[in-house]
C-alpha atoms as a PDB file:
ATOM      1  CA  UNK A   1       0.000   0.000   0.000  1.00  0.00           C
ATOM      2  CA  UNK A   2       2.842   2.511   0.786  1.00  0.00           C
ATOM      3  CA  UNK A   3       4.474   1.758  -2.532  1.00  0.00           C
ATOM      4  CA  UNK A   4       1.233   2.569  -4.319  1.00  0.00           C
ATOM      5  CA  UNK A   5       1.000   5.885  -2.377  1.00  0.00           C
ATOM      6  CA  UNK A   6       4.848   6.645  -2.993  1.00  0.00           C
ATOM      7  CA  UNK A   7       4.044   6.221  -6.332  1.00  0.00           C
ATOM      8  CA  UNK A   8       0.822   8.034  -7.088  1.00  0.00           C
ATOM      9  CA  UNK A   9       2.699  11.157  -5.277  1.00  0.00           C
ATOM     10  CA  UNK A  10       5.989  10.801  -7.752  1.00  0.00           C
ATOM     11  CA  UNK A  11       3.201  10.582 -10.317  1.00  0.00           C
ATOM     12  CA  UNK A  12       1.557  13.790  -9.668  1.00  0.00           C
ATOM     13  CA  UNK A  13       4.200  15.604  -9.028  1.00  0.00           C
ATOM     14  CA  UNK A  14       5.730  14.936 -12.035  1.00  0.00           C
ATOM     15  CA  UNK A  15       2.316  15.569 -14.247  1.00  0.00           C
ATOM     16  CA  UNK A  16       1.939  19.106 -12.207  1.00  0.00           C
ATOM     17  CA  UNK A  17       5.454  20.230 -13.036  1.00  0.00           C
ATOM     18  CA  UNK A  18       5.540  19.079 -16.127  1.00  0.00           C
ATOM     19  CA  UNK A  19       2.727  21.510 -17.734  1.00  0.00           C
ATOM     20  CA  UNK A  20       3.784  24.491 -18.530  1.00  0.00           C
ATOM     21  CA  UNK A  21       1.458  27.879 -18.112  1.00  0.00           C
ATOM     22  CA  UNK A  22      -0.480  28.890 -21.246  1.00  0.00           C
ATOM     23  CA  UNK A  23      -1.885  31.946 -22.120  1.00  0.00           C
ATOM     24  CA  UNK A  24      -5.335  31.916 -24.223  1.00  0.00           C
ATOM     25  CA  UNK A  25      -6.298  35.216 -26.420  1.00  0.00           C
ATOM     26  CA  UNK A  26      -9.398  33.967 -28.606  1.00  0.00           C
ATOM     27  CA  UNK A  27      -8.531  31.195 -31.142  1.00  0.00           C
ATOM     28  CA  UNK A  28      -4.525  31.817 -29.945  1.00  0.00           C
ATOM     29  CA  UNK A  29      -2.470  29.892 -27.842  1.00  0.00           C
ATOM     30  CA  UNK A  30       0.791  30.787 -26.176  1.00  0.00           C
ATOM     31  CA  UNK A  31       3.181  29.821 -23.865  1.00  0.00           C
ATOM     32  CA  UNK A  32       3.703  31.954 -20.747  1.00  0.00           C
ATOM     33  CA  UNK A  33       7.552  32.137 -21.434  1.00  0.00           C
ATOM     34  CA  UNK A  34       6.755  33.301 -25.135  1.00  0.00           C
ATOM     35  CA  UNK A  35       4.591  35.889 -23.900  1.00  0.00           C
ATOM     36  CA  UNK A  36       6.838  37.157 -21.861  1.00  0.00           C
ATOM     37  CA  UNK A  37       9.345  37.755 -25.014  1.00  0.00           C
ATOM     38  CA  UNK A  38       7.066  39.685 -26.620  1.00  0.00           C
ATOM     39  CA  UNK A  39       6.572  42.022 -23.982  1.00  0.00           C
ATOM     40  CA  UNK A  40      10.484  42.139 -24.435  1.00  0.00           C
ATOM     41  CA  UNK A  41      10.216  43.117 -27.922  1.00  0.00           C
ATOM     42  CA  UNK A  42       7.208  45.541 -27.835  1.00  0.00           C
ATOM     43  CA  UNK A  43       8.990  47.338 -24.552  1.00  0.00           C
ATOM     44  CA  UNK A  44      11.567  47.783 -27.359  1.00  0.00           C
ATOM     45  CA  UNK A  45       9.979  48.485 -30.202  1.00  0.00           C
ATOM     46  CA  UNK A  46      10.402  51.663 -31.919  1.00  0.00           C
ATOM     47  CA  UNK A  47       8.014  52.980 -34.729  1.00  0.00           C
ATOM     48  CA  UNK A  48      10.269  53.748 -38.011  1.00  0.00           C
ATOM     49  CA  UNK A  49       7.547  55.661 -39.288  1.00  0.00           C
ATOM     50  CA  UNK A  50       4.439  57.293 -38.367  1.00  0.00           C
ATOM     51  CA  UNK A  51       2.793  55.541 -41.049  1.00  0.00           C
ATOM     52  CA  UNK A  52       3.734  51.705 -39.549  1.00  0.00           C
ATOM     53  CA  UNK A  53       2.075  50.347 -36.324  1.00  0.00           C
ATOM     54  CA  UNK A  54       3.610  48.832 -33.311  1.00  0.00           C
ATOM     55  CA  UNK A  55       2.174  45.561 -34.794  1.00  0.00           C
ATOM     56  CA  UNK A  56       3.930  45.950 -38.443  1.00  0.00           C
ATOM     57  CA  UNK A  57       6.839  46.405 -36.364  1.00  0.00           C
ATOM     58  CA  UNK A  58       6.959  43.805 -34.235  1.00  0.00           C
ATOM     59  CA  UNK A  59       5.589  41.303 -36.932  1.00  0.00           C
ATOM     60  CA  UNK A  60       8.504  42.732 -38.866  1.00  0.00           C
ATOM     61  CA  UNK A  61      11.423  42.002 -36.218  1.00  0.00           C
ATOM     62  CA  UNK A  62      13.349  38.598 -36.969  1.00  0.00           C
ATOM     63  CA  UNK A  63      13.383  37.886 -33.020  1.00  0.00           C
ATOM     64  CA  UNK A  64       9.275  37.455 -32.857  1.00  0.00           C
ATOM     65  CA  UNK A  65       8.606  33.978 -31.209  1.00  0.00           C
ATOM     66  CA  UNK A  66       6.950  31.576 -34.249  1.00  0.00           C
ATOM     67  CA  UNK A  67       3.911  31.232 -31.843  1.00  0.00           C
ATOM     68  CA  UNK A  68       3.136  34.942 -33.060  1.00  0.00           C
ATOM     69  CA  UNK A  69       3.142  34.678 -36.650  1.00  0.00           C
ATOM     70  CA  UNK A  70      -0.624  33.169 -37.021  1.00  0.00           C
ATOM     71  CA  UNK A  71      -1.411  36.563 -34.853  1.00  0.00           C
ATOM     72  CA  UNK A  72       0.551  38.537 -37.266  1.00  0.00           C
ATOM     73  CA  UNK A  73      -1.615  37.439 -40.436  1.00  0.00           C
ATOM     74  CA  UNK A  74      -5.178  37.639 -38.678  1.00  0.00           C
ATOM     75  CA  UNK A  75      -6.940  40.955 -37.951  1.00  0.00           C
ATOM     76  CA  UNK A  76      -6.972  42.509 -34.955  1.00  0.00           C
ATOM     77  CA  UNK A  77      -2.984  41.286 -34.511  1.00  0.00           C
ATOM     78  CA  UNK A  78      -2.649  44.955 -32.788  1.00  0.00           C
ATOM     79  CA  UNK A  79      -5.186  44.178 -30.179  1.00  0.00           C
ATOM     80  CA  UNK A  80      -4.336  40.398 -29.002  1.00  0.00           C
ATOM     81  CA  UNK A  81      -1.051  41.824 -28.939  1.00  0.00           C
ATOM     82  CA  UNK A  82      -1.873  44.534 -26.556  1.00  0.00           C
ATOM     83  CA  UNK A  83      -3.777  42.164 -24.680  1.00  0.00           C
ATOM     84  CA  UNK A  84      -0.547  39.670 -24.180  1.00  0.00           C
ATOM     85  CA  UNK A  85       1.484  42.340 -22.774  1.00  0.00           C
ATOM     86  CA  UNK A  86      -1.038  43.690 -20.535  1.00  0.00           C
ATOM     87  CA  UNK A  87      -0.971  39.456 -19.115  1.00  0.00           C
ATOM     88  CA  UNK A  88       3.240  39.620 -19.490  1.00  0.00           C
ATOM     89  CA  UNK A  89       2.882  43.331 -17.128  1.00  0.00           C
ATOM     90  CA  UNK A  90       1.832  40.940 -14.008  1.00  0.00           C
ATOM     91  CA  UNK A  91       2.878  37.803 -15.082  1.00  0.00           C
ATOM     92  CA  UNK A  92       3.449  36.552 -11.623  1.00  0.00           C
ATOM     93  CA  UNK A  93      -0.659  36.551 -11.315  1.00  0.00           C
ATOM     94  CA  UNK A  94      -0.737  34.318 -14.590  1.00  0.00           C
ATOM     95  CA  UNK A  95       1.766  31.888 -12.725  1.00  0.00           C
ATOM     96  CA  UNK A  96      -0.852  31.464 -10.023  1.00  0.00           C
ATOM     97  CA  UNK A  97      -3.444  30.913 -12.171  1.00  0.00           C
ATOM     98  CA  UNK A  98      -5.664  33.622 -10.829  1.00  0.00           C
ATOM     99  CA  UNK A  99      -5.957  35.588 -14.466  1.00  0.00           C
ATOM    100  CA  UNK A 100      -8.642  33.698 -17.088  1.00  0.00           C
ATOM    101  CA  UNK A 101      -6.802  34.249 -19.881  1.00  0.00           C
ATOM    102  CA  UNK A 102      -4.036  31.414 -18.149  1.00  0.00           C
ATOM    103  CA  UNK A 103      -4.486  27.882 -18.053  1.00  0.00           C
ATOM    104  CA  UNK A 104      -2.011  24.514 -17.502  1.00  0.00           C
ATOM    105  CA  UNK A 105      -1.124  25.570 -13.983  1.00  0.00           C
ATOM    106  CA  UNK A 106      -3.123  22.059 -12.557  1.00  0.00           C
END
């Protein structure tokens, strides 16, 4: 009986640290570590024009995760982009699972 027990706990243990956190925007799915390099890259990001927004920019820059290219051909990219770094600004509460957006925490 202990060995079953022993086991079960190695079990879950290993299944809850094996997840990692994911952030949901819509039809998008990221991972939290992904997120957080965008908010990176858009802390960074400089407009070259008036004429080009932050979005063009940062769909533009070589060093965008791959997750983000789907967001970068869909409308609205500006928006679910806005909406990622406003998660990446407190990521610590995505961590915890106490924002919606995150999920993959149990």
């Amino acid at each position: 009986m202990k060995v079953i027990a022993i086991v079960f706990i190695i079990f879950f243990l290993f299944v809850c640290n094996s997840g990692s956190v994911k952030v949901v925007d819509g039809d998008f799915t990221f991972s939290l570590e992904a997120v957080k390099k965008l908010k990176d890259l858009m802390d960074g990001v400089q407009l070259k024009s008036s004429r080009m927004s932050s979005s063009a920019v940062l769909c533009a820059n070589p060093a965008l995760p791959e997750e983000f290219r789907a967001v970068c051909q869909s409308t609205g990219a500006g928006m679910v982009f806005s909406r990622l770094k406003t998660v990446a600004d407190d990521a610590d509460i995505c961590e915890i699972c106490a924002m919606a957006a995150c999920t993959g925490c149990f």
